[in-house]
Protein backbone atom coordinates (compact mmCIF):
# COMPACT_ATOMS: atom_id res chain seq x y z
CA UNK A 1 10.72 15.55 -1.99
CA UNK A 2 11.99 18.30 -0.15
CA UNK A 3 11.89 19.46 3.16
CA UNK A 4 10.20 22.38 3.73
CA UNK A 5 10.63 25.46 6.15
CA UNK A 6 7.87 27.25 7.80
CA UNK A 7 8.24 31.30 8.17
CA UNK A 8 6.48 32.92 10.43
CA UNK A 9 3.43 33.19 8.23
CA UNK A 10 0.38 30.35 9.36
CA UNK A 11 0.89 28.58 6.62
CA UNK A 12 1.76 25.35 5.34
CA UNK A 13 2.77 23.56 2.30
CA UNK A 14 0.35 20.73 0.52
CA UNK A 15 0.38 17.74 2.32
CA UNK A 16 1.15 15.74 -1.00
CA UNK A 17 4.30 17.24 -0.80
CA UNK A 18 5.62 15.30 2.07
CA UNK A 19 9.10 12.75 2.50
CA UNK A 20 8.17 9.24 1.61
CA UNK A 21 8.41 8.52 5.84
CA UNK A 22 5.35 10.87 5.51
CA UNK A 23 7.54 14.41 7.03
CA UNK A 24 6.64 17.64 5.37
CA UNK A 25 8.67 20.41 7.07
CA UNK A 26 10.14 22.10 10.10
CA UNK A 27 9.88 24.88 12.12
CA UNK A 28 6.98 27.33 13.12
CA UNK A 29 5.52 27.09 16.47
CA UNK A 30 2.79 25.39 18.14
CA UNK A 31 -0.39 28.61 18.24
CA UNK A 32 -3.91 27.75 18.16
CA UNK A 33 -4.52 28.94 14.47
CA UNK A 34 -1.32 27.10 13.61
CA UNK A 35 -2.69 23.83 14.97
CA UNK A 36 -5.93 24.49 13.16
CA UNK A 37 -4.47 24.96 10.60
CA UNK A 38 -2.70 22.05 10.26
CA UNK A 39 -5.12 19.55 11.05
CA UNK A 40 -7.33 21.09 8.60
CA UNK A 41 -5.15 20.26 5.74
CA UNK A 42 -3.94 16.78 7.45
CA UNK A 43 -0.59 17.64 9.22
CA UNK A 44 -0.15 17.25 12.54
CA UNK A 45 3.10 18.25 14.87
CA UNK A 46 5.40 15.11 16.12
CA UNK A 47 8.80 15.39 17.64
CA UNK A 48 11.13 15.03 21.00
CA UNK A 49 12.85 16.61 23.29
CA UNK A 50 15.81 18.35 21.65
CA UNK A 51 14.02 17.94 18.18
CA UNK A 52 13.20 21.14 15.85
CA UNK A 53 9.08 20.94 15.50
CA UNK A 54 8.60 18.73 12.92
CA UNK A 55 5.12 18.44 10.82
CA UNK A 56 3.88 15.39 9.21
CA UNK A 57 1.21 13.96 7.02
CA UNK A 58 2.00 10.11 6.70
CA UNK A 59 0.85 8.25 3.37
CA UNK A 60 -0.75 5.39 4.30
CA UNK A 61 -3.27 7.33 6.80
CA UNK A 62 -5.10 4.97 9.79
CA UNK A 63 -8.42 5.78 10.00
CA UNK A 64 -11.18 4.46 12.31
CA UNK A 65 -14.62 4.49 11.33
CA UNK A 66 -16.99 5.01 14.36
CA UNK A 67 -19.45 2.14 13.49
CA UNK A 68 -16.60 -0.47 12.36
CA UNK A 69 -15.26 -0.89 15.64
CA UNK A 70 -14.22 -4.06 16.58
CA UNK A 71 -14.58 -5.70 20.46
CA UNK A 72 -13.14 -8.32 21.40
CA UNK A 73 -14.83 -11.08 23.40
CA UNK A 74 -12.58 -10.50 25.81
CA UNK A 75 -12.68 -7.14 26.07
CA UNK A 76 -16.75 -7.16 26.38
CA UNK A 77 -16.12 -9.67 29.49
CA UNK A 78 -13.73 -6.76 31.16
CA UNK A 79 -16.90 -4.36 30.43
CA UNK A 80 -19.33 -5.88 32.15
CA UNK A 81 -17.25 -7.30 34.91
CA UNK A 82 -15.58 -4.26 35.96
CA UNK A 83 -17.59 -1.18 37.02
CA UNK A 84 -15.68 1.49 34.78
CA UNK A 85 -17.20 4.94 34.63
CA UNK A 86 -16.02 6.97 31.53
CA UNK A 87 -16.09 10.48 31.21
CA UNK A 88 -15.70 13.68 28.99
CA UNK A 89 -13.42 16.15 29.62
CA UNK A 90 -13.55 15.92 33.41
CA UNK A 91 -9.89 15.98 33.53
CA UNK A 92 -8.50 16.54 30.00
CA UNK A 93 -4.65 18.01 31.92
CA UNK A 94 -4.35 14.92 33.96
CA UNK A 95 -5.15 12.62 31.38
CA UNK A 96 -2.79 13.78 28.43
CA UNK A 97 0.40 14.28 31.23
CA UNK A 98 -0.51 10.68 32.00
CA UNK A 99 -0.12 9.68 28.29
CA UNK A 100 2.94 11.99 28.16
CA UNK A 101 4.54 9.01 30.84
CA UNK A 102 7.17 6.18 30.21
CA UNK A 103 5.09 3.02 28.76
CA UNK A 104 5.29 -0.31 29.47
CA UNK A 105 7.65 -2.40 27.49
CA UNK A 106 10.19 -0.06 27.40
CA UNK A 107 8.38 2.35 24.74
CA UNK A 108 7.69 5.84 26.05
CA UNK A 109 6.30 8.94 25.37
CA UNK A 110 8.77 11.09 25.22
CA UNK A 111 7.48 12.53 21.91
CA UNK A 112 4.74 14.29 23.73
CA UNK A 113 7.20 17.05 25.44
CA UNK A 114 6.01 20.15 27.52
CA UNK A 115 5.88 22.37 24.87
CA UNK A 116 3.25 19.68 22.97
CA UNK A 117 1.40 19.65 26.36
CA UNK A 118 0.93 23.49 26.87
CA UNK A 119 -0.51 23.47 23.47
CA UNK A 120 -2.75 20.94 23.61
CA UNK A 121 -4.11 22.55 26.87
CA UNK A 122 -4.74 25.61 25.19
CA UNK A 123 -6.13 24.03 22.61
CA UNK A 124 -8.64 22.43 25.28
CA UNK A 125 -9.30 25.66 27.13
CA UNK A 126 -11.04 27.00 23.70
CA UNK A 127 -12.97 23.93 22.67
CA UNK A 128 -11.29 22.62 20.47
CA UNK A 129 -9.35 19.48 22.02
CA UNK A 130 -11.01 16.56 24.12
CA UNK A 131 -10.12 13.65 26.53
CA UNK A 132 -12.09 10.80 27.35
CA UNK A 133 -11.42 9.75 30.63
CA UNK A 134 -11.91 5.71 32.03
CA UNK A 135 -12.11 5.61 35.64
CA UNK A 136 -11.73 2.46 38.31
CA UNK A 137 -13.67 4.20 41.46
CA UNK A 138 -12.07 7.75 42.01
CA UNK A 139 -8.68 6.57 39.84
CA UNK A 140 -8.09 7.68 36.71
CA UNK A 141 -6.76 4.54 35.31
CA UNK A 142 -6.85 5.18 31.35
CA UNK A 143 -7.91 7.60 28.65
CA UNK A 144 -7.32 9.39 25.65
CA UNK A 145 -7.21 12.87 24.02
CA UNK A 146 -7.70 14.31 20.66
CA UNK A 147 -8.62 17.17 18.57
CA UNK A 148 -12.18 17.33 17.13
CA UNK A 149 -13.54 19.73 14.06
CA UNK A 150 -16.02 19.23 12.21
CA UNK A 151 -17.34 15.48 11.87
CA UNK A 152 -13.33 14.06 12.74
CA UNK A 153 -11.47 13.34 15.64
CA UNK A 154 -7.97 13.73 15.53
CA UNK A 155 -6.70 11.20 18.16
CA UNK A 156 -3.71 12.07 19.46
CA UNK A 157 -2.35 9.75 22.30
CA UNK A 158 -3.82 7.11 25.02
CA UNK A 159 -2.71 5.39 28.19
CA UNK A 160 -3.40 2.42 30.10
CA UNK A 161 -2.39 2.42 33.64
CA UNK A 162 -4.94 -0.63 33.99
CA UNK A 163 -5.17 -3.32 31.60
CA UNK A 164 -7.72 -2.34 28.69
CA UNK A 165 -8.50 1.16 30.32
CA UNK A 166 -7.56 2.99 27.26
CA UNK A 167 -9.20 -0.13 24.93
CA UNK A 168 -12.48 1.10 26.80
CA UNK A 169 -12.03 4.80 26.30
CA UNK A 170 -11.84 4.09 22.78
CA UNK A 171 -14.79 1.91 22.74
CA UNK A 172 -16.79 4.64 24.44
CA UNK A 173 -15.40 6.95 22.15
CA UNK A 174 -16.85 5.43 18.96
CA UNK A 175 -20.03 4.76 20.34
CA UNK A 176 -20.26 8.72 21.26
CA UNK A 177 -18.95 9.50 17.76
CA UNK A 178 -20.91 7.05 16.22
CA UNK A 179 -24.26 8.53 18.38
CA UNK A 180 -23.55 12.20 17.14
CA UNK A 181 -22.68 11.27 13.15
CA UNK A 182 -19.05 11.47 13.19
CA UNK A 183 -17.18 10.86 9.92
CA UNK A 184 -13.53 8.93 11.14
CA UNK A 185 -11.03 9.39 14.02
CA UNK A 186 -7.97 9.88 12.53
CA UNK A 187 -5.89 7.38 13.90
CA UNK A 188 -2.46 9.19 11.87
CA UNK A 189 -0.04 6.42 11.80
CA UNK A 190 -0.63 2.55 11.64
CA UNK A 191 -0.42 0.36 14.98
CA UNK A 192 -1.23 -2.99 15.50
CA UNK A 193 -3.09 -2.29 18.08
CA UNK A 194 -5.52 -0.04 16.23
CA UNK A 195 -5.94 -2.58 13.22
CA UNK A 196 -6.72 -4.99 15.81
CA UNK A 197 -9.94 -2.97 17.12
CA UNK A 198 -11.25 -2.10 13.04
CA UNK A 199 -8.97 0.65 12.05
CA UNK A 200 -7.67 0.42 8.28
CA UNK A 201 -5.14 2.38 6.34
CA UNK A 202 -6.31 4.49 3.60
CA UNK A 203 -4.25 6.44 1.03
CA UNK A 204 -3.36 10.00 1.93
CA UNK A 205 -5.04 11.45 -1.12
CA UNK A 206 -8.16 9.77 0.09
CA UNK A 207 -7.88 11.24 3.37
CA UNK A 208 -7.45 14.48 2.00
CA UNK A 209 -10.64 14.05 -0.22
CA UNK A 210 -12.72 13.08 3.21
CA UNK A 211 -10.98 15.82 5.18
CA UNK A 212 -12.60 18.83 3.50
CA UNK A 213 -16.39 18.33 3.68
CA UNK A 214 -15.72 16.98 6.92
CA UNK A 215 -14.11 19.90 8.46
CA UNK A 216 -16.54 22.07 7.37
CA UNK A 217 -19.55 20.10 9.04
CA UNK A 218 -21.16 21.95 11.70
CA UNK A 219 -21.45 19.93 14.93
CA UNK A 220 -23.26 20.64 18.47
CA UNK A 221 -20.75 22.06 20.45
CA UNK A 222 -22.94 20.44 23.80
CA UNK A 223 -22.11 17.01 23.04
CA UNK A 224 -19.17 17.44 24.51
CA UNK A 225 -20.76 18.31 27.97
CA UNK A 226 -18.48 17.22 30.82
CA UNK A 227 -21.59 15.92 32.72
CA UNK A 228 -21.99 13.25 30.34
CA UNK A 229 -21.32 9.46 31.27
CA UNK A 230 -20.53 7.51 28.33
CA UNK A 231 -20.30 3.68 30.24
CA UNK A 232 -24.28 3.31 29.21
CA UNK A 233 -22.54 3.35 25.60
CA UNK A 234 -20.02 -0.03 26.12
CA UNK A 235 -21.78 -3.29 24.74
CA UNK A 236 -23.40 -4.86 27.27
């Protein structure tokens, strides 16, 4: 397939039309309705420093649904022994510069450069982006951010800065979704990780198919009240 270039037009080509490593063009910019855009026809941006903006729509797509999360034993034990609070967008800039840092085991996140950051913040600013936060008394010790319309969330990036932190946003995160009817959380690209907690790969024309009446559902814009608390959600 070719590679496509984007004009200055907010517009993209169909996602069916990306590379076999799942890239569909280059170029454009990073606006709001751009980013809508995108999402709403299953491309989202992904590139480093010194990269053009590249624009992707991988086939196999990860997908977790809400309800088929899976806990481990383990993980339930770190719930109820360790008094996390989680939160909703109570600190949405900290927590994706925190997943924007160096990981451990020498991978990184150097994808997620400043230009990525600004936009997601903007993004945030007009209701349309989201970060669960997991805290450890006042430290913000994991977390994770996304884009939401309509019944999916687009997750974009986590960070553990204590051990399961971001395992427990995630947790909290599906039992919120899962409370309010969500559809999926797009998970984009397959990790073993992810698999590990219920995610599964579905073809891209599938995701495509569930991506339209999705979009288009209407959801209460208060759920995503910062007051909330979602640590009554974990298993106990």
């Amino acid at each position: 397939m070719p590679l496509f270039r984007l004009s200055e037009k907010n517009e993209f080509p169909p996602a069916w039309l990306a590379r076999s490593d799942g890239l569909l063009c280059i170029g454009g910019d990073l606006r709001i309705e751009r980013l809508l855009l995108a999402y709403q026809n299953g491309i989202f941006p992904w590139f480093s420093k010194n990269e053009p903006l590249l624009w992707w729509s991988p086939d196999p797509r990860l997908v977790l649904f809400p309800e088929a999360i899976k806990i481990s034993r383990s993980l339930k034990k770190k719930i109820k022994q360790t008094p996390f609070r989680i939160t909703v967008d109570n600190d949405f800039e900290q927590t994706i510069v925190s997943c924007a840092q160096p990981r451990r085991g020498g991978h990184n996140g150097t994808w997620l450069v400043e230009e990525m950051i600004d936009a997601y913040i903007r993004l945030h600013k007009h209701g349309y982006a989201h970060s669960i936060e997991t805290w450890h008394g006042n430290s913000l010790v994991g977390g994770l951010y996304g884009v939401c319309l309509g019944g999916i969330f687009f997750g974009e990036s986590m960070f553990s800065n204590e051990r399961d932190a971001s395992k427990i946003a995630l947790s909290a995160l599906t039992a919120f979704l899962t409370l309010h009817g969500f559809d999926m959380i797009d998970c984009q690209v397959t990790s073993h990780h992810l698999l590990n907690m219920g995610a599964v790969e579905i073809s891209r024309d599938a995701f495509l198919k569930r991506l339209i009446p999705s979009t288009a559902r209407r959801m209460n814009p208060d759920m995503w009240d910062p007051s909330r608390l979602l640590d009554p959600l974990l298993p106990q």
